[in-house]
C-alpha atoms as a PDB file:
ATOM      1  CA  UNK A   1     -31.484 145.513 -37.657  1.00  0.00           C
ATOM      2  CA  UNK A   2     -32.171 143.811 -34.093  1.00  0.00           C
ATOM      3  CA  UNK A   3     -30.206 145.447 -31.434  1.00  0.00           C
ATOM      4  CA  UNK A   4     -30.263 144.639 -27.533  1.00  0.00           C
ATOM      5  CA  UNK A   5     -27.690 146.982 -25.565  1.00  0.00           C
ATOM      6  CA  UNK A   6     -27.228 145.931 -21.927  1.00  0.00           C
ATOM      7  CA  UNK A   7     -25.942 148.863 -19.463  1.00  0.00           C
ATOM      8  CA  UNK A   8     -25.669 149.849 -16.020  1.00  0.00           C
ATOM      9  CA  UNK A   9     -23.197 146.648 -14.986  1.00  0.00           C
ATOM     10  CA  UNK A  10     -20.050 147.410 -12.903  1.00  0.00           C
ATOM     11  CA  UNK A  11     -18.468 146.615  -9.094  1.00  0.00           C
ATOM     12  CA  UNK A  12     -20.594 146.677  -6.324  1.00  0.00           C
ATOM     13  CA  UNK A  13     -19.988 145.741  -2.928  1.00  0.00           C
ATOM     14  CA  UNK A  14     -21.760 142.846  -1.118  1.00  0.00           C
ATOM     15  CA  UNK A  15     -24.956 144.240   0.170  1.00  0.00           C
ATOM     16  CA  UNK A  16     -25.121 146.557  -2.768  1.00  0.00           C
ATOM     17  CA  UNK A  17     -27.597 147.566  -5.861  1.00  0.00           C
ATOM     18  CA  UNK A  18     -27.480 148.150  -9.376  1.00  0.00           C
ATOM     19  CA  UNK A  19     -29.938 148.577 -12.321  1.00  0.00           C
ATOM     20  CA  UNK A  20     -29.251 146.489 -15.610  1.00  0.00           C
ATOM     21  CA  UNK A  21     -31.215 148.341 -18.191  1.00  0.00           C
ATOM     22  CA  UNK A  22     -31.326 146.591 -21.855  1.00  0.00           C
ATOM     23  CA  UNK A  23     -32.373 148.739 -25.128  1.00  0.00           C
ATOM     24  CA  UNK A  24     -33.599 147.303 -27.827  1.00  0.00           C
ATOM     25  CA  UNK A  25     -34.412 148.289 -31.537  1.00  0.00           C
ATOM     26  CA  UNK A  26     -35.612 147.040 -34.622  1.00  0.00           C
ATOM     27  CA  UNK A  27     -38.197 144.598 -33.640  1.00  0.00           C
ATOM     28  CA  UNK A  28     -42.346 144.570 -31.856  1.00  0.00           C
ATOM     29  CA  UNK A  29     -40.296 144.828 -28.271  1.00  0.00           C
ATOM     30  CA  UNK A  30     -44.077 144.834 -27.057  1.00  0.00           C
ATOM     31  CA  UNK A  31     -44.811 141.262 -28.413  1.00  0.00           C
ATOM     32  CA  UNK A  32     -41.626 139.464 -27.033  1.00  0.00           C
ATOM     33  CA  UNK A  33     -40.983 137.787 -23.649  1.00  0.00           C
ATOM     34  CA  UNK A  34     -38.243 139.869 -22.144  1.00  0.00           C
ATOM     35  CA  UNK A  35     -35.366 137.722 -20.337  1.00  0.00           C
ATOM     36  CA  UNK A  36     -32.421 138.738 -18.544  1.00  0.00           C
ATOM     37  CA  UNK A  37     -29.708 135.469 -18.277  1.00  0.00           C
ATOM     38  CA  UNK A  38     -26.330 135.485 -16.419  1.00  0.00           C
ATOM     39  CA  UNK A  39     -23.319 133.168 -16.799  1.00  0.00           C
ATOM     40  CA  UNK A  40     -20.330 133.045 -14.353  1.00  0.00           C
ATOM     41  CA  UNK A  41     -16.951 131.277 -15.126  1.00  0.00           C
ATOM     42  CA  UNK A  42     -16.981 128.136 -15.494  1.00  0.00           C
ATOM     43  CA  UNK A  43     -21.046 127.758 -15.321  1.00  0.00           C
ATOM     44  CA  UNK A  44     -23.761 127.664 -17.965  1.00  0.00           C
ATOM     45  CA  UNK A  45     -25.886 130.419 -18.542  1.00  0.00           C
ATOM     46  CA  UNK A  46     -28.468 130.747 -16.485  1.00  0.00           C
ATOM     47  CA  UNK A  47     -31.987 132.081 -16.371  1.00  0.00           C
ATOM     48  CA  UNK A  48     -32.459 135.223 -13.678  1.00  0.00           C
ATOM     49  CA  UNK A  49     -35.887 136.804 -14.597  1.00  0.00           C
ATOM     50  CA  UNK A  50     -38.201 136.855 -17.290  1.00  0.00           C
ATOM     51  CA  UNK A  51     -41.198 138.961 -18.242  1.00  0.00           C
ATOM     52  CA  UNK A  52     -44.069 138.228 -20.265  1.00  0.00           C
ATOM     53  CA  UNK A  53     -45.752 140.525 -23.445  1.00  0.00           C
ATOM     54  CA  UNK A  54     -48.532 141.160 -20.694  1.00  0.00           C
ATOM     55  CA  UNK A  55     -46.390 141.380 -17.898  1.00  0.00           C
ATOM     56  CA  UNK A  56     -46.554 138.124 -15.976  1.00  0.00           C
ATOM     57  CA  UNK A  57     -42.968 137.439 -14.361  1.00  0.00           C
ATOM     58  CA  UNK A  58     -40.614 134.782 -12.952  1.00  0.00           C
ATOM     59  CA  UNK A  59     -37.400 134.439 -10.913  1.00  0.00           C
ATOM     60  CA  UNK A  60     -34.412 132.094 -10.206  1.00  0.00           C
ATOM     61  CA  UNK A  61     -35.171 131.046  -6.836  1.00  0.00           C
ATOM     62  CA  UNK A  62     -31.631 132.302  -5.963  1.00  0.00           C
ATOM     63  CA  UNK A  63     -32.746 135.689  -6.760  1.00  0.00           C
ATOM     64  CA  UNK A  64     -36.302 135.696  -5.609  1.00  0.00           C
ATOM     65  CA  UNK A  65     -37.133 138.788  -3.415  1.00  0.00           C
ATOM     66  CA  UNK A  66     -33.634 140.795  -4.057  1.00  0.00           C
ATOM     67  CA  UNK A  67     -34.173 141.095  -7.952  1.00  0.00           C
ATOM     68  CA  UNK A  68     -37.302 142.921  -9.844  1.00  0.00           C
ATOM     69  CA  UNK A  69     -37.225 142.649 -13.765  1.00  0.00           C
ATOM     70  CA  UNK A  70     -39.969 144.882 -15.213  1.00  0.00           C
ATOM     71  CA  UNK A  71     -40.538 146.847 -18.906  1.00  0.00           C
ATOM     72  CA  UNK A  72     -41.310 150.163 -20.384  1.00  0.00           C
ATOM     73  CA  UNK A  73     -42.657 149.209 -23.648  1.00  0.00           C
ATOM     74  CA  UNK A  74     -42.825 153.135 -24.887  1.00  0.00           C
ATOM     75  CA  UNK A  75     -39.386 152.896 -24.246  1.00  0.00           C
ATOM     76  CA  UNK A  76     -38.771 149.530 -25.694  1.00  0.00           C
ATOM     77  CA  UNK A  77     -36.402 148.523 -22.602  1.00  0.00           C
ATOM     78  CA  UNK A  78     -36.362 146.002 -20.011  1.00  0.00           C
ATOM     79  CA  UNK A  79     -35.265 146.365 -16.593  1.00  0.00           C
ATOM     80  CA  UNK A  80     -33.483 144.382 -13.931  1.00  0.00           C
ATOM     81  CA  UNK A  81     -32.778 145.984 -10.540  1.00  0.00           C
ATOM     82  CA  UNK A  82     -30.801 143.977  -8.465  1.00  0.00           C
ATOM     83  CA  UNK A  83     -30.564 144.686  -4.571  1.00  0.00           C
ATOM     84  CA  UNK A  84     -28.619 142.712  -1.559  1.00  0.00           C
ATOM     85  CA  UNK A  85     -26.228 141.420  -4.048  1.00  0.00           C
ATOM     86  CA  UNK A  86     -24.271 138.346  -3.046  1.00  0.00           C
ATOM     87  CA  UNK A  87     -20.375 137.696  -4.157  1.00  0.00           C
ATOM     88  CA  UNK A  88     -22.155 134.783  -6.027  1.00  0.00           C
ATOM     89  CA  UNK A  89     -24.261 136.743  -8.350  1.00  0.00           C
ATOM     90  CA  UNK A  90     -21.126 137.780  -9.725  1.00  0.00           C
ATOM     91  CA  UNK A  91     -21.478 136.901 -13.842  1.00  0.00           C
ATOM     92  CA  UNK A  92     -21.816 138.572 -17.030  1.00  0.00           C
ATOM     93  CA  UNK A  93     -25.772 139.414 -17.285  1.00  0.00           C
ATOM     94  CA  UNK A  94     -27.480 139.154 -20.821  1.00  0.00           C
ATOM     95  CA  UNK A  95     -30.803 139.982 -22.047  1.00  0.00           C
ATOM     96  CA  UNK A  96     -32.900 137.866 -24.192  1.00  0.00           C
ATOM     97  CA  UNK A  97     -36.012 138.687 -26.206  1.00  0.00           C
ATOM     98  CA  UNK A  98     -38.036 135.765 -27.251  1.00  0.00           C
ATOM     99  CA  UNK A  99     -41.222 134.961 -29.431  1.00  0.00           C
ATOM    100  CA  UNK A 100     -42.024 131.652 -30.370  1.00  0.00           C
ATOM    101  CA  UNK A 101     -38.764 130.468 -32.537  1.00  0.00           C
ATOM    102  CA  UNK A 102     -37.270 134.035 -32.318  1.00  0.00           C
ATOM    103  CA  UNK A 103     -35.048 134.335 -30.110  1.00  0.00           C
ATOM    104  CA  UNK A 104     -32.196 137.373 -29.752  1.00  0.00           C
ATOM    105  CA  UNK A 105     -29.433 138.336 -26.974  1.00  0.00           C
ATOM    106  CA  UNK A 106     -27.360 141.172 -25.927  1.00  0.00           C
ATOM    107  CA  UNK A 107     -23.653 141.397 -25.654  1.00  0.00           C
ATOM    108  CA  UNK A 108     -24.087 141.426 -22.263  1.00  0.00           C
ATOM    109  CA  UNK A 109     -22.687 143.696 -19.472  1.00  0.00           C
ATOM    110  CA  UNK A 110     -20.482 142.385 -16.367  1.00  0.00           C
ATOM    111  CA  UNK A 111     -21.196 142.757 -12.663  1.00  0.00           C
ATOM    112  CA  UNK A 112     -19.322 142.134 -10.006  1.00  0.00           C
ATOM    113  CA  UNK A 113     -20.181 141.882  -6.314  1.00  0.00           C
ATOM    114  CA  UNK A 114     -16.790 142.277  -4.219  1.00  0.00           C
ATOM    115  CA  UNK A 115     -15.464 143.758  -1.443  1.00  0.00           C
END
């Protein structure tokens, strides 16, 4: 059975960091494309980060040089750490795995950025 459990979400302050971490079982986490996706009220969801079977990655430009998504593939989880966060990256934050027609999400895990 797939699973994809998304942690580490909470309140933070403006300025602030957290770490998303995502854990995954029951599929070759080695061989997918590792996502994580956000979607605030009222918006679509959204593509933050994403990180390739090899390791290759790329940001929203909104989160370019504040966010770093990386992997531990002994550990079959994927990473986001999120620093300087803005009131606007407020959003429920889900990770995807993907490989070729495959695709499967977490439940996703809330964060919100407020004084």
């Amino acid at each position: 059975q797939v699973q994809l459990v998304e942690s580490g979400g909470g309140l933070v302050q403006p300025g602030g960091s957290l770490r998303l971490s995502c854990a995954t079982s029951g599929f070759t986490f080695s061989s997918f494309a590792m996502s994580w996706y956000r979607q605030a009220p009222g918006k679509e969801r959204e593509l933050v980060a994403r990180i390739t079977s090899p390791g290759s990655t790329n940001y929203a430009d909104s989160v370019k040089d504040r966010f770093t998504i990386s992997r531990d593939n002994a550990k079959n989880t994927v990473y986001l750490q999120m620093n300087s966060l803005k009131p606007e990256d407020t959003a429920v934050y889900y990770c995807n795995a993907a490989l070729f027609k495959l695709t499967y999400w977490g439940q996703g895990t809330q964060v919100t950025v407020s004084s």
